[in-house]
Protein backbone atom coordinates (compact mmCIF):
# COMPACT_ATOMS: atom_id res chain seq x y z
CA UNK A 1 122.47 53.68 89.27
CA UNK A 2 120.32 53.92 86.49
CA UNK A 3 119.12 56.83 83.96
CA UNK A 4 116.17 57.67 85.48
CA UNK A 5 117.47 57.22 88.96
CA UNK A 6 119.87 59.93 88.24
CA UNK A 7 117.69 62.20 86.70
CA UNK A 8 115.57 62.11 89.95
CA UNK A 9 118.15 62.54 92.42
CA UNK A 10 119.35 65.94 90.16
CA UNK A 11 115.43 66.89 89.78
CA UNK A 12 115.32 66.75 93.39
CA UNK A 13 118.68 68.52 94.31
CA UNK A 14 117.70 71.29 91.96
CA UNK A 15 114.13 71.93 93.39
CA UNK A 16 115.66 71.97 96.91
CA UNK A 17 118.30 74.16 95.94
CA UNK A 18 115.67 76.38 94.50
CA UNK A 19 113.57 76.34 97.74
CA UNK A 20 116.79 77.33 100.20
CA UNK A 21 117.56 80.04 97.83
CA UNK A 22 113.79 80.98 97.78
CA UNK A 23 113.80 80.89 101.30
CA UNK A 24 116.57 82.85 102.27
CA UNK A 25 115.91 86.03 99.74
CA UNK A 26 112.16 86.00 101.49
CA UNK A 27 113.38 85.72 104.86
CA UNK A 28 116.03 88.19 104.99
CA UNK A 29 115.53 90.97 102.61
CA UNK A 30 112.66 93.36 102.53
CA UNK A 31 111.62 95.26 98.88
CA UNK A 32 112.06 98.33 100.20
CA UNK A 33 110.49 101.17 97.68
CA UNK A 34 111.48 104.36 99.51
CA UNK A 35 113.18 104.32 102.48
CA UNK A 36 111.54 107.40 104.49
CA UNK A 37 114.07 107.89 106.64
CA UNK A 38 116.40 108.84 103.79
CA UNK A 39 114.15 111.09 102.47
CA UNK A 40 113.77 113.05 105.68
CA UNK A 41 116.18 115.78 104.72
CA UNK A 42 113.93 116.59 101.75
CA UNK A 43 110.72 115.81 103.45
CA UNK A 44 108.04 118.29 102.14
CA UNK A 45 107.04 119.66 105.70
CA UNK A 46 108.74 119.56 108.87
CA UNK A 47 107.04 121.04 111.68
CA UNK A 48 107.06 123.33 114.04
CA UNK A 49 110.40 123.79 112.12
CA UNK A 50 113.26 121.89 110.83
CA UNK A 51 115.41 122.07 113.80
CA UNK A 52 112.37 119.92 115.63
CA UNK A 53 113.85 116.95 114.66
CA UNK A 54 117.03 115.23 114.32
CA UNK A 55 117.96 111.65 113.21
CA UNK A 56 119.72 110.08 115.77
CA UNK A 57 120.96 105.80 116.82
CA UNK A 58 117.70 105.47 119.39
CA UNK A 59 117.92 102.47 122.28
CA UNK A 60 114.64 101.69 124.03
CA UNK A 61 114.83 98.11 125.72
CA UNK A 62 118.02 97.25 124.76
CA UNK A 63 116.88 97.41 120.82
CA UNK A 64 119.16 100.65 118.62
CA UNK A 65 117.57 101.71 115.87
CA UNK A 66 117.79 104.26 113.25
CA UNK A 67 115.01 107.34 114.22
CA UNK A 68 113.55 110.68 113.90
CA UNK A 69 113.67 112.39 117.34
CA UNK A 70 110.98 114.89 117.42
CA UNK A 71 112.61 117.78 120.00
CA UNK A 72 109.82 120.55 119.97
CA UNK A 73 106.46 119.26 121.41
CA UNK A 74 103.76 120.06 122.11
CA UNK A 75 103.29 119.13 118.38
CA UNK A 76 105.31 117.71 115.54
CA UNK A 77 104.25 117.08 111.87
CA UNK A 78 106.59 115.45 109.09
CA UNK A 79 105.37 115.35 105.74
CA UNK A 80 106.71 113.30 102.61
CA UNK A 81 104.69 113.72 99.28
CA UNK A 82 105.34 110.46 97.44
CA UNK A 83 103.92 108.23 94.55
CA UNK A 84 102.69 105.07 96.45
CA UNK A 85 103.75 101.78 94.35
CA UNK A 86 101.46 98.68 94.20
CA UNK A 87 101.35 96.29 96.81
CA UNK A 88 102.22 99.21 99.41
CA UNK A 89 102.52 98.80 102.78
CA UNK A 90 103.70 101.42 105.71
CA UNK A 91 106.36 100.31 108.08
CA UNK A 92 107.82 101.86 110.89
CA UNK A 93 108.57 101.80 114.43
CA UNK A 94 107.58 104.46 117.52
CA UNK A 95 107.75 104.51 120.91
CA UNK A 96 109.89 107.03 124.02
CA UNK A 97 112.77 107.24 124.93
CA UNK A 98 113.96 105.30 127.75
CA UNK A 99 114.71 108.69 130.02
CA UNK A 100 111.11 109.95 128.94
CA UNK A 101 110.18 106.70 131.13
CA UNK A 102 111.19 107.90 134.42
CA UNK A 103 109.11 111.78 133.85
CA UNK A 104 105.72 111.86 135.19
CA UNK A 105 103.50 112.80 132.21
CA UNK A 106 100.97 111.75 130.71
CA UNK A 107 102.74 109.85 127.02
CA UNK A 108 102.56 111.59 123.35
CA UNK A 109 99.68 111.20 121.03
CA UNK A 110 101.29 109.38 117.62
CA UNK A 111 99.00 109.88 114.26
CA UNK A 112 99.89 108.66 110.93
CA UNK A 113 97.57 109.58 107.73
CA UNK A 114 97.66 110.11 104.36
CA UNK A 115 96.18 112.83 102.74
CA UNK A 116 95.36 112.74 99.04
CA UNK A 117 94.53 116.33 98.77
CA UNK A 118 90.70 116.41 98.91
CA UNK A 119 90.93 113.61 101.41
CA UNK A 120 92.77 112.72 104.92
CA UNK A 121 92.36 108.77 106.44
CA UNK A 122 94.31 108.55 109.78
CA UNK A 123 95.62 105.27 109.01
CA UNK A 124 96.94 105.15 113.05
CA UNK A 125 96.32 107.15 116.45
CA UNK A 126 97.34 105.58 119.35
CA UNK A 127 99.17 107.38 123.39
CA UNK A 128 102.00 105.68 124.59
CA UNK A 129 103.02 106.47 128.01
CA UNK A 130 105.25 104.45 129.36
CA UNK A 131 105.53 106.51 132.74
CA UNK A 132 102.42 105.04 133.49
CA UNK A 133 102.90 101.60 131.08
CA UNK A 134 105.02 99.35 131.81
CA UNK A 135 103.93 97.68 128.97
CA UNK A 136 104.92 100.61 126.15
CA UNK A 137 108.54 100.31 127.30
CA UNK A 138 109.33 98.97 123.93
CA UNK A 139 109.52 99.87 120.24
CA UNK A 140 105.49 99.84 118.45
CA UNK A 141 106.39 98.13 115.24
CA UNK A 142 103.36 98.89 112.67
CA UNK A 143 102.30 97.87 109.47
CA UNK A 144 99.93 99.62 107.22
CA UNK A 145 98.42 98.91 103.96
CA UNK A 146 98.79 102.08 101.50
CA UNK A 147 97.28 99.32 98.48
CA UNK A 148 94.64 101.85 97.93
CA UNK A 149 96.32 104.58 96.80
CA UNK A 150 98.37 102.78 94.53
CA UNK A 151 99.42 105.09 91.33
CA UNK A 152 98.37 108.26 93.81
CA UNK A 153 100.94 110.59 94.81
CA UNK A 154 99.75 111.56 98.36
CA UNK A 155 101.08 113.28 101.34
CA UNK A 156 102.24 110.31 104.22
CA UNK A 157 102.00 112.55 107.55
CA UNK A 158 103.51 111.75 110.56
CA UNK A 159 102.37 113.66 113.78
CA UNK A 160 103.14 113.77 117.46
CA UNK A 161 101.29 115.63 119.80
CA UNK A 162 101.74 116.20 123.98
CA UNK A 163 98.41 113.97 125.42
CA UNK A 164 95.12 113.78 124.44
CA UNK A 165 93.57 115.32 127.80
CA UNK A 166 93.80 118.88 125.94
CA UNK A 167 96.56 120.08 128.70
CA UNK A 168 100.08 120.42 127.46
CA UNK A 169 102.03 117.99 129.01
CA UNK A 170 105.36 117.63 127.51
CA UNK A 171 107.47 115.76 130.74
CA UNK A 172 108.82 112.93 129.24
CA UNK A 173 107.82 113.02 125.85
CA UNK A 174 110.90 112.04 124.22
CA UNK A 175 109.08 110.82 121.13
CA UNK A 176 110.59 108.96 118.19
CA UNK A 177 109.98 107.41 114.96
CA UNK A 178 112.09 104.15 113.89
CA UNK A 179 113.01 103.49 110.17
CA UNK A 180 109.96 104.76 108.19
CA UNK A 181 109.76 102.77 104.94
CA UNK A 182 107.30 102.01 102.20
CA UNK A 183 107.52 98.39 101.42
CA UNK A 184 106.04 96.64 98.11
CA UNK A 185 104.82 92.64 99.20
């Protein structure tokens, strides 16, 4: 084998070396900035009041995750005030309960915003009822881009409310909140 052959062969394991290692840090590891769900016991708000919510191992569909029950509806608000990073983005999981599925009602109302003080964007609003959806009978996985508040400390709100038909309707809603994180990409 000569020289050059050599140094070729070791060129080429190294830069395939380099691309499994790439890889498997991108593919299994998320940069996690603040993990919300850690910060719930300090949140800045919990509403109606603390004992509202509890963290808890939630199933729906065969899928355990870690979650923020909200007990108290017709209306729950969490609030953490944190100092968004660049590159933010908003990830978390929502959905009810698998006994909430079997209660007629008519789902919970989930909001998420961000209010900078002066200013509140609903970033999400969206009713599951999976009474009468067979199709939200599953964890809502959501992503959403806080990049322009970057450098901004800001309030990240998280809000549950019994329907939208302006009746309070609370059968079934057995609303939670799966592993709120900020994430830097």
């Amino acid at each position: 084998m000569t020289s050059r052959t050599r140094t070729l062969l070791i060129a080429a394991v190294v830069v395939i070396i380099g691309l499994a290692a790439w890889l498997y840090i991108r593919s299994g590891r998320e940069n996690v900035a603040i993990d919300l769900l850690k910060e719930f016991p300090t949140a800045k708000d919990r509403r109606p009041n603390p004992q509202a919510f509890s963290l808890i191992d939630a199933t729906i569909n065969g899928d355990t995750r870690k979650a923020i029950f909200t007990k108290d509806l017709p209306g729950t608000r969490i609030i953490w005030h944190e100092t968004i990073p660049e590159n933010a983005w908003l990830k978390t999981g929502f959905g009810i309960l698998e006994d909430g599925w079997k209660v007629a009602g008519d789902g919970v109302y989930f909001t998420i915003g961000v209010s900078t003080g002066s200013n509140y964007d609903e970033l999400l609003a969206v009713t599951f009822n999976p009474y009468a959806n067979a199709g939200d009978r599953r964890w809502n996985d959501i992503q959403l881009d806080l990049s322009q508040y970057a450098g901004e400390a800001v309030d990240i709100i998280f809000n549950t409310r019994s329907s939208t038909g302006g009746k309070d309707d609370r059968n079934g809603d057995l609303a939670v909140w799966a592993e709120p994180k900020i994430v830097v990409r």
